[in-house]
C-alpha atoms as a PDB file:
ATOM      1  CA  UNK A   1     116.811  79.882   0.248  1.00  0.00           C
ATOM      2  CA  UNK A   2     113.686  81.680  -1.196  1.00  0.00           C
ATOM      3  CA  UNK A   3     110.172  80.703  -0.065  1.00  0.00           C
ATOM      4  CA  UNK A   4     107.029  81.472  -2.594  1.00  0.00           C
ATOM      5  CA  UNK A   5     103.176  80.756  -1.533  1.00  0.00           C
ATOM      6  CA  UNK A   6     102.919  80.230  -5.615  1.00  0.00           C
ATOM      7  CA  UNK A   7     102.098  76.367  -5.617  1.00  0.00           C
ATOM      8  CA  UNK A   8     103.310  75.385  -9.334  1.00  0.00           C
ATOM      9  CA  UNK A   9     105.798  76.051 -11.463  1.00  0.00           C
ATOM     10  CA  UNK A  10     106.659  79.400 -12.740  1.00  0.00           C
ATOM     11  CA  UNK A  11     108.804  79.972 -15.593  1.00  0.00           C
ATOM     12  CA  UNK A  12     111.238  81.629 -13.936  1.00  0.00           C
ATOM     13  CA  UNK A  13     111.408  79.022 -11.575  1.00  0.00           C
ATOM     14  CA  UNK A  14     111.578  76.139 -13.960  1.00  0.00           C
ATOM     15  CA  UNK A  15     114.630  78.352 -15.530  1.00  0.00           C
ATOM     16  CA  UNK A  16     116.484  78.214 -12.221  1.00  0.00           C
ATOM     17  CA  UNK A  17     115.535  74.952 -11.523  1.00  0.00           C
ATOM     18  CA  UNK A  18     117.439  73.361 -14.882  1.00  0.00           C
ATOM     19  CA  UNK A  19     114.222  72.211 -16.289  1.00  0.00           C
ATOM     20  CA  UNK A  20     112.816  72.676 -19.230  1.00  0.00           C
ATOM     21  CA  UNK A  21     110.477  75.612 -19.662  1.00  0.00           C
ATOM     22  CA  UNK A  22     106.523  74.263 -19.925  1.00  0.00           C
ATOM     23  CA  UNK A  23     105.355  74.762 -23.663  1.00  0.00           C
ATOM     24  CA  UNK A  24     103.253  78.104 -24.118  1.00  0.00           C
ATOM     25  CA  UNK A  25      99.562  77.424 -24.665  1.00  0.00           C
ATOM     26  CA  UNK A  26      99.218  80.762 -25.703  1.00  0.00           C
ATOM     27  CA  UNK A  27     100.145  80.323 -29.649  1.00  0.00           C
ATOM     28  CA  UNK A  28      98.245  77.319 -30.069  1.00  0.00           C
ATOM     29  CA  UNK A  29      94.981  78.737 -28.533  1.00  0.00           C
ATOM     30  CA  UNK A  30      95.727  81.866 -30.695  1.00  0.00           C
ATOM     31  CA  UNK A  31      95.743  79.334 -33.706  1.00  0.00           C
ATOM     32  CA  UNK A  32      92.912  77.559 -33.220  1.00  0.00           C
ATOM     33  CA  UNK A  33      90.816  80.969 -32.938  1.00  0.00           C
ATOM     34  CA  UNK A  34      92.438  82.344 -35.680  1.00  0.00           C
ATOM     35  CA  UNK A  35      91.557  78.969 -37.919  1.00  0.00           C
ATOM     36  CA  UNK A  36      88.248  79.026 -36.460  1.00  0.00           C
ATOM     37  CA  UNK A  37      87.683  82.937 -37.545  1.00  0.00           C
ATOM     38  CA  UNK A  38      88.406  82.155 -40.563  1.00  0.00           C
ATOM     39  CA  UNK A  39      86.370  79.289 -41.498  1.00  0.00           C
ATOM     40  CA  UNK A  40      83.435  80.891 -40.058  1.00  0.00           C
ATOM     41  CA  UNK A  41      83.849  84.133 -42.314  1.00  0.00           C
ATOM     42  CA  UNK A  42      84.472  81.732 -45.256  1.00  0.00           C
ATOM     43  CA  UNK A  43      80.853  80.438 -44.930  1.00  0.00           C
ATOM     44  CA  UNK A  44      79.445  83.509 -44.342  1.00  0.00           C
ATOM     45  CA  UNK A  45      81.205  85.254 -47.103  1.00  0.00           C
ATOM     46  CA  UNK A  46      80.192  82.044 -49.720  1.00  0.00           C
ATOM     47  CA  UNK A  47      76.258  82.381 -47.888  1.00  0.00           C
ATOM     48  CA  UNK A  48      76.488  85.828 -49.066  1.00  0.00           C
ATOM     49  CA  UNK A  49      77.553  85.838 -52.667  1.00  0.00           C
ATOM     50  CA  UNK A  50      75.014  82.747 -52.697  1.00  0.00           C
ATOM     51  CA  UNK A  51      71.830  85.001 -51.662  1.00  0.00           C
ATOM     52  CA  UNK A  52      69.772  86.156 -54.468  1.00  0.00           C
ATOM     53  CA  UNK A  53      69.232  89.502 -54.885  1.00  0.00           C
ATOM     54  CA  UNK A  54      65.529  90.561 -53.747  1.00  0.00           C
ATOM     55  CA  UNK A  55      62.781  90.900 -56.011  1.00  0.00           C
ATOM     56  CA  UNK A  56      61.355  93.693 -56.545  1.00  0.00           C
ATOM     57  CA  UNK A  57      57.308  93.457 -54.465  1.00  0.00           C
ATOM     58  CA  UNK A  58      54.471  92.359 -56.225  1.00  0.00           C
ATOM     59  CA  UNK A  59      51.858  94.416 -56.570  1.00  0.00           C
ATOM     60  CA  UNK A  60      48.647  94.189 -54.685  1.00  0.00           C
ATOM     61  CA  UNK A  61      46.100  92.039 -55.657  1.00  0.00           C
ATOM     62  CA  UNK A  62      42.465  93.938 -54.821  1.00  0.00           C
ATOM     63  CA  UNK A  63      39.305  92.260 -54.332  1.00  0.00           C
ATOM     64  CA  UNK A  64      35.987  93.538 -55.619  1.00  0.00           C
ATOM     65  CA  UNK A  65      34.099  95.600 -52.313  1.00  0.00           C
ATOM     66  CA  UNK A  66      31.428  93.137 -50.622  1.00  0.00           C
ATOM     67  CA  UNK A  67      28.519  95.115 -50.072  1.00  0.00           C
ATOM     68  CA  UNK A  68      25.479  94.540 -47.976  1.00  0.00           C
ATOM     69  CA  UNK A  69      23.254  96.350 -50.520  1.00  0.00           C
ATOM     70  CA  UNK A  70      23.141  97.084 -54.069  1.00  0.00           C
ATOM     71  CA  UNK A  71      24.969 100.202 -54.868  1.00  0.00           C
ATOM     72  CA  UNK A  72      24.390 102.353 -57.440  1.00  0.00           C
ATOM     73  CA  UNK A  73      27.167 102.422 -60.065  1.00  0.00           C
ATOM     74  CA  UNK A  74      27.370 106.282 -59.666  1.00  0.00           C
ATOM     75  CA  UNK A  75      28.193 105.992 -55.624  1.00  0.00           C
ATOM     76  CA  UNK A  76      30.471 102.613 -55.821  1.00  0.00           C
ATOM     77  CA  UNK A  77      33.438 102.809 -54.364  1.00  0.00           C
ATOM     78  CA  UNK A  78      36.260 104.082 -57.049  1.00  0.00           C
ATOM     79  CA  UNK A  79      33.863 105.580 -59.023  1.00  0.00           C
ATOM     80  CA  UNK A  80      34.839 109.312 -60.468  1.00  0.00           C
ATOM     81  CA  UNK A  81      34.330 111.713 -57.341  1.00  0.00           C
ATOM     82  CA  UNK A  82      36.034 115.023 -56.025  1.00  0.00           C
ATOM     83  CA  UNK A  83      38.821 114.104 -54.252  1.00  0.00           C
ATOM     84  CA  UNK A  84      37.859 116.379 -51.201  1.00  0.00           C
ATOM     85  CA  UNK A  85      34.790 113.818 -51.280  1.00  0.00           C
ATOM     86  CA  UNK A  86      36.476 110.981 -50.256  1.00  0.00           C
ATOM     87  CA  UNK A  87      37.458 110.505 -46.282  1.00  0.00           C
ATOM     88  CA  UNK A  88      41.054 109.843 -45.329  1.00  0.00           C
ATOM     89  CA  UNK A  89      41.453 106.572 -44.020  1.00  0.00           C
ATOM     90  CA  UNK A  90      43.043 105.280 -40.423  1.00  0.00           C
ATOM     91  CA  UNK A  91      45.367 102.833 -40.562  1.00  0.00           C
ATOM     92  CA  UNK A  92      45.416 100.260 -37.313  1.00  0.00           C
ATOM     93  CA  UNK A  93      48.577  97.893 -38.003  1.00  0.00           C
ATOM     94  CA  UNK A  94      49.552  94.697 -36.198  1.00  0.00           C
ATOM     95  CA  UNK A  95      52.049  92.082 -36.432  1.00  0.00           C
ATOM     96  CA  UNK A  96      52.156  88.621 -34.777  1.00  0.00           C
ATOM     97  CA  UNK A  97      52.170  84.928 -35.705  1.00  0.00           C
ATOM     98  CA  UNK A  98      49.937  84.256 -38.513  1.00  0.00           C
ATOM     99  CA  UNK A  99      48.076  81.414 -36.471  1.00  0.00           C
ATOM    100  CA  UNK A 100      46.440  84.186 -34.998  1.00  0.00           C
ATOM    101  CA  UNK A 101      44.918  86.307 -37.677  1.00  0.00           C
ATOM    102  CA  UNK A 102      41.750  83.980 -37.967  1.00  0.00           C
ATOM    103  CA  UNK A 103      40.601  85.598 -34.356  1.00  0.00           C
ATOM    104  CA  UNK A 104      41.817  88.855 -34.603  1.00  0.00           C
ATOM    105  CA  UNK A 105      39.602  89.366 -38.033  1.00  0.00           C
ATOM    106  CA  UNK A 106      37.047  87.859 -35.938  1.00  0.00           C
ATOM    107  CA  UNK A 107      37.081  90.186 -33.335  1.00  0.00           C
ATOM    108  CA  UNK A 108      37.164  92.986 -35.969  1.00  0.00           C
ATOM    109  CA  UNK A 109      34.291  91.267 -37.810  1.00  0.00           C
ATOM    110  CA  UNK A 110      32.161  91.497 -34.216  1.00  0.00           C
ATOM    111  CA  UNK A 111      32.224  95.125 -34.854  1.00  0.00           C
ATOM    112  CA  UNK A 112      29.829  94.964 -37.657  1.00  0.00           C
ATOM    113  CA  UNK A 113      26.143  93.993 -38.445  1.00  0.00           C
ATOM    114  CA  UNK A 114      26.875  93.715 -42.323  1.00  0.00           C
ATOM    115  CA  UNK A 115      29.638  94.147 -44.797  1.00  0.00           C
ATOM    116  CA  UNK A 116      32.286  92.182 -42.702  1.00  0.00           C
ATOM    117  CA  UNK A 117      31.321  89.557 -40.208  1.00  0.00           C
ATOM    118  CA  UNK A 118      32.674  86.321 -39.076  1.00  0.00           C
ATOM    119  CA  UNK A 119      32.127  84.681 -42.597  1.00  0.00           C
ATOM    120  CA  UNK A 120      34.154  87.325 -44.271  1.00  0.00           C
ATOM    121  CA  UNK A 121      36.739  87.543 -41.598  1.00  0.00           C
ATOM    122  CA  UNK A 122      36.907  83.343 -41.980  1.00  0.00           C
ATOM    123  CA  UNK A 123      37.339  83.876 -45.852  1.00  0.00           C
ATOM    124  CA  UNK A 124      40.210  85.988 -45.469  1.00  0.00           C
ATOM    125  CA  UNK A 125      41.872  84.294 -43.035  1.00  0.00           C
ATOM    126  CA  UNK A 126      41.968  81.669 -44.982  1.00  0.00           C
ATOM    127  CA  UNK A 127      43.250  83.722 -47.720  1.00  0.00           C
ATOM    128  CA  UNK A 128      45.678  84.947 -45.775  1.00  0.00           C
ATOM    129  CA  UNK A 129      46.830  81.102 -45.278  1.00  0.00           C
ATOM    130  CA  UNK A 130      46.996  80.655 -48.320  1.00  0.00           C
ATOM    131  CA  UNK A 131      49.508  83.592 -49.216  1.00  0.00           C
ATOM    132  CA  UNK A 132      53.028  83.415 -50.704  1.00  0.00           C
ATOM    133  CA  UNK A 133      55.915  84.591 -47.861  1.00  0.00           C
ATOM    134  CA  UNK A 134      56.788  88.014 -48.702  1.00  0.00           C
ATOM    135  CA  UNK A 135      53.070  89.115 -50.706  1.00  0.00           C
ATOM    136  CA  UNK A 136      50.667  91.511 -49.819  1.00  0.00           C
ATOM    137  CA  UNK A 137      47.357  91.340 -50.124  1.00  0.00           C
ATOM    138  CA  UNK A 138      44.354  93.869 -49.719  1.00  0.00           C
ATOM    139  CA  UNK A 139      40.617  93.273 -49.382  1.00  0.00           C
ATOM    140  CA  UNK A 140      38.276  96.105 -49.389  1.00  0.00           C
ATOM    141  CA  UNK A 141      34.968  95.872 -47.555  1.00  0.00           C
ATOM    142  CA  UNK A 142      31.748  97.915 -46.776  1.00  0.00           C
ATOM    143  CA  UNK A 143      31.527  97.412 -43.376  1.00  0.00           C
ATOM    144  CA  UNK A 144      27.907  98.197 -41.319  1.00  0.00           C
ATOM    145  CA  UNK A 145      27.870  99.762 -37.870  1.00  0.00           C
ATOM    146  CA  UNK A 146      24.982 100.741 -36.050  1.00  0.00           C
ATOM    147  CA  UNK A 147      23.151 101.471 -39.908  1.00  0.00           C
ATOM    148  CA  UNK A 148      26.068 103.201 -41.419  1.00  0.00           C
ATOM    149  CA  UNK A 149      28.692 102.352 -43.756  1.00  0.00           C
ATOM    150  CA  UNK A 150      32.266 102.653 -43.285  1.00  0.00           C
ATOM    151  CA  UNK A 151      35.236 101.488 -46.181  1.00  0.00           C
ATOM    152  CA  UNK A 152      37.153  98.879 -44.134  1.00  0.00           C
ATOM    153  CA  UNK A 153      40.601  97.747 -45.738  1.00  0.00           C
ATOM    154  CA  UNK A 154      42.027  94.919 -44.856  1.00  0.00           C
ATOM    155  CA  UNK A 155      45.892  94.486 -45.853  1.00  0.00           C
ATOM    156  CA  UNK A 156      48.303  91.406 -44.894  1.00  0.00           C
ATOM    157  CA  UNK A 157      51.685  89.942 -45.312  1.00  0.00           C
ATOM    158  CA  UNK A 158      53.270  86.924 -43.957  1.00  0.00           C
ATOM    159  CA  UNK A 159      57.049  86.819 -43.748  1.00  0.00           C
ATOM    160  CA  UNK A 160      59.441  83.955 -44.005  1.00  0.00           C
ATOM    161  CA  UNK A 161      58.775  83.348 -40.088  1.00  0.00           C
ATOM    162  CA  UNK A 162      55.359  82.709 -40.249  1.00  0.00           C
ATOM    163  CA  UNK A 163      54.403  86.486 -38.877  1.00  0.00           C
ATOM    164  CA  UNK A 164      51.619  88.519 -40.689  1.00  0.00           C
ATOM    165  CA  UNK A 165      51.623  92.088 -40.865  1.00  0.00           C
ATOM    166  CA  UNK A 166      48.060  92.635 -40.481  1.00  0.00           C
ATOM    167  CA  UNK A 167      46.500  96.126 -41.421  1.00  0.00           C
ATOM    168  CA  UNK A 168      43.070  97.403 -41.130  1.00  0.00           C
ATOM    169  CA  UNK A 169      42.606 100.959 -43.089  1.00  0.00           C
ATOM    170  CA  UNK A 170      38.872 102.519 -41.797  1.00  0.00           C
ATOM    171  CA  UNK A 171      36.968 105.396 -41.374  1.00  0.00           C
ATOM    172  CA  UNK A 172      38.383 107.979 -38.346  1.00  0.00           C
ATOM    173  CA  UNK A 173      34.651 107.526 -37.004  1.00  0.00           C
ATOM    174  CA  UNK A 174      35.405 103.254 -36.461  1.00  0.00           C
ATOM    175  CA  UNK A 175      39.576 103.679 -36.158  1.00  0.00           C
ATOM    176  CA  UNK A 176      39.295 103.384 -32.419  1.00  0.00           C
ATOM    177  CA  UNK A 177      36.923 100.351 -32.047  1.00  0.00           C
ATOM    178  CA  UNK A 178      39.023  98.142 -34.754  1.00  0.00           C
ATOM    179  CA  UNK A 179      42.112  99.064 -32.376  1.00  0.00           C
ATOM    180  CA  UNK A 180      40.523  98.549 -29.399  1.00  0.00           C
ATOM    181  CA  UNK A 181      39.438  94.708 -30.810  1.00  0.00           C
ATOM    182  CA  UNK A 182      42.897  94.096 -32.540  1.00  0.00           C
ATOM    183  CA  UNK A 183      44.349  95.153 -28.883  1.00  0.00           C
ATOM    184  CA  UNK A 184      42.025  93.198 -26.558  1.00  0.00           C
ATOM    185  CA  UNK A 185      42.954  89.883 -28.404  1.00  0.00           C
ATOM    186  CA  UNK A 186      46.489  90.271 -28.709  1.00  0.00           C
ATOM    187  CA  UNK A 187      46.491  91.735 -25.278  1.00  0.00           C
ATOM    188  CA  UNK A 188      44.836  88.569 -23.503  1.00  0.00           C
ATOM    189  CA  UNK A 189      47.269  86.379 -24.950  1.00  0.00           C
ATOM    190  CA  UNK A 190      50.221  88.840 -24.369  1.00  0.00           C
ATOM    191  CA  UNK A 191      51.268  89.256 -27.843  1.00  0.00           C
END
């Protein structure tokens, strides 16, 4: 007589026992999966060949500077100067849900006494609303601080997710303050 702990039926005991031997889950589980694979890589395969092909980007729309003072047509920004004349630019870039952008120009716009305050930062955010998923868009700006002026760029672009890629493109002088204002509002609301 044998003795087993096993509480169930083994194969090898149903064998001795006469009885049939339970069906084998195995294949049909094996199947299924298989079935289910496939289906699954059918729709992603048909998504696939159904996806347009990506056009190619737009290109920028600009927007005439807003100054806080008559400029002389000789000194306007874009006019014909020595290369070595013009200042390289800092670029402070941030991306988080578009809802957002409104207050972070704001912020920015607090920076300044002229050029770009809350009114201008309002107008673009609204702008920026406004946009196509996928577009860029740049606004150029005079911007004021403490009675001199600095080129501010301002460049966005909202994705399919309703994220904006928000860029700000200033002097090296003002590249720290913008960043410190884009950071303490994102920061606070641990974006």
């Amino acid at each position: 007589m044998r003795l087993s702990l096993y509480i169930g039926l083994t194969r090898a005991a149903a064998a001795q026992r006469g009885r049939p031997k339970p069906p084998r889950p195995l294949p049909v589980v094996t199947l299924a999966l298989a079935g289910l694979a496939a289906l699954t890589l059918a729709r992603f395969a048909a998504a696939a060949e159904a996806v347009p092909a990506p056009a190619p980007p737009a290109a920028p729309i600009t927007v005439p500077v807003v100054e806080s003072a008559p400029v002389p047509p000789d000194s306007a920004p874009g006019a014909a100067a020595a290369p070595a004349d013009a200042p390289a630019l800092v670029r402070v870039s941030s991306s988080f849900e578009a809802k957002h952008a409104a207050a972070v120009l704001r912020q920015v716009g607090k920076l300044f006494g002229a050029g770009f305050v809350r009114r201008d930062a309002e107008r673009v955010a609204a702008e920026i609303d406004a946009l196509p998923a996928e577009q860029s868009r740049i606004w150029e700006f005079s911007a004021v601080q403490k009675g001199k002026a600095y080129a501010l760029r301002v460049r966005a672009r909202l994705d399919e997710f309703g994220d904006v890629d928000l860029d700000f493109f200033s002097a090296p002088e003002i590249s720290s303050a913008v960043r410190s204002a884009v950071d303490r509002y994102l920061n606070a609301r641990g974006l």
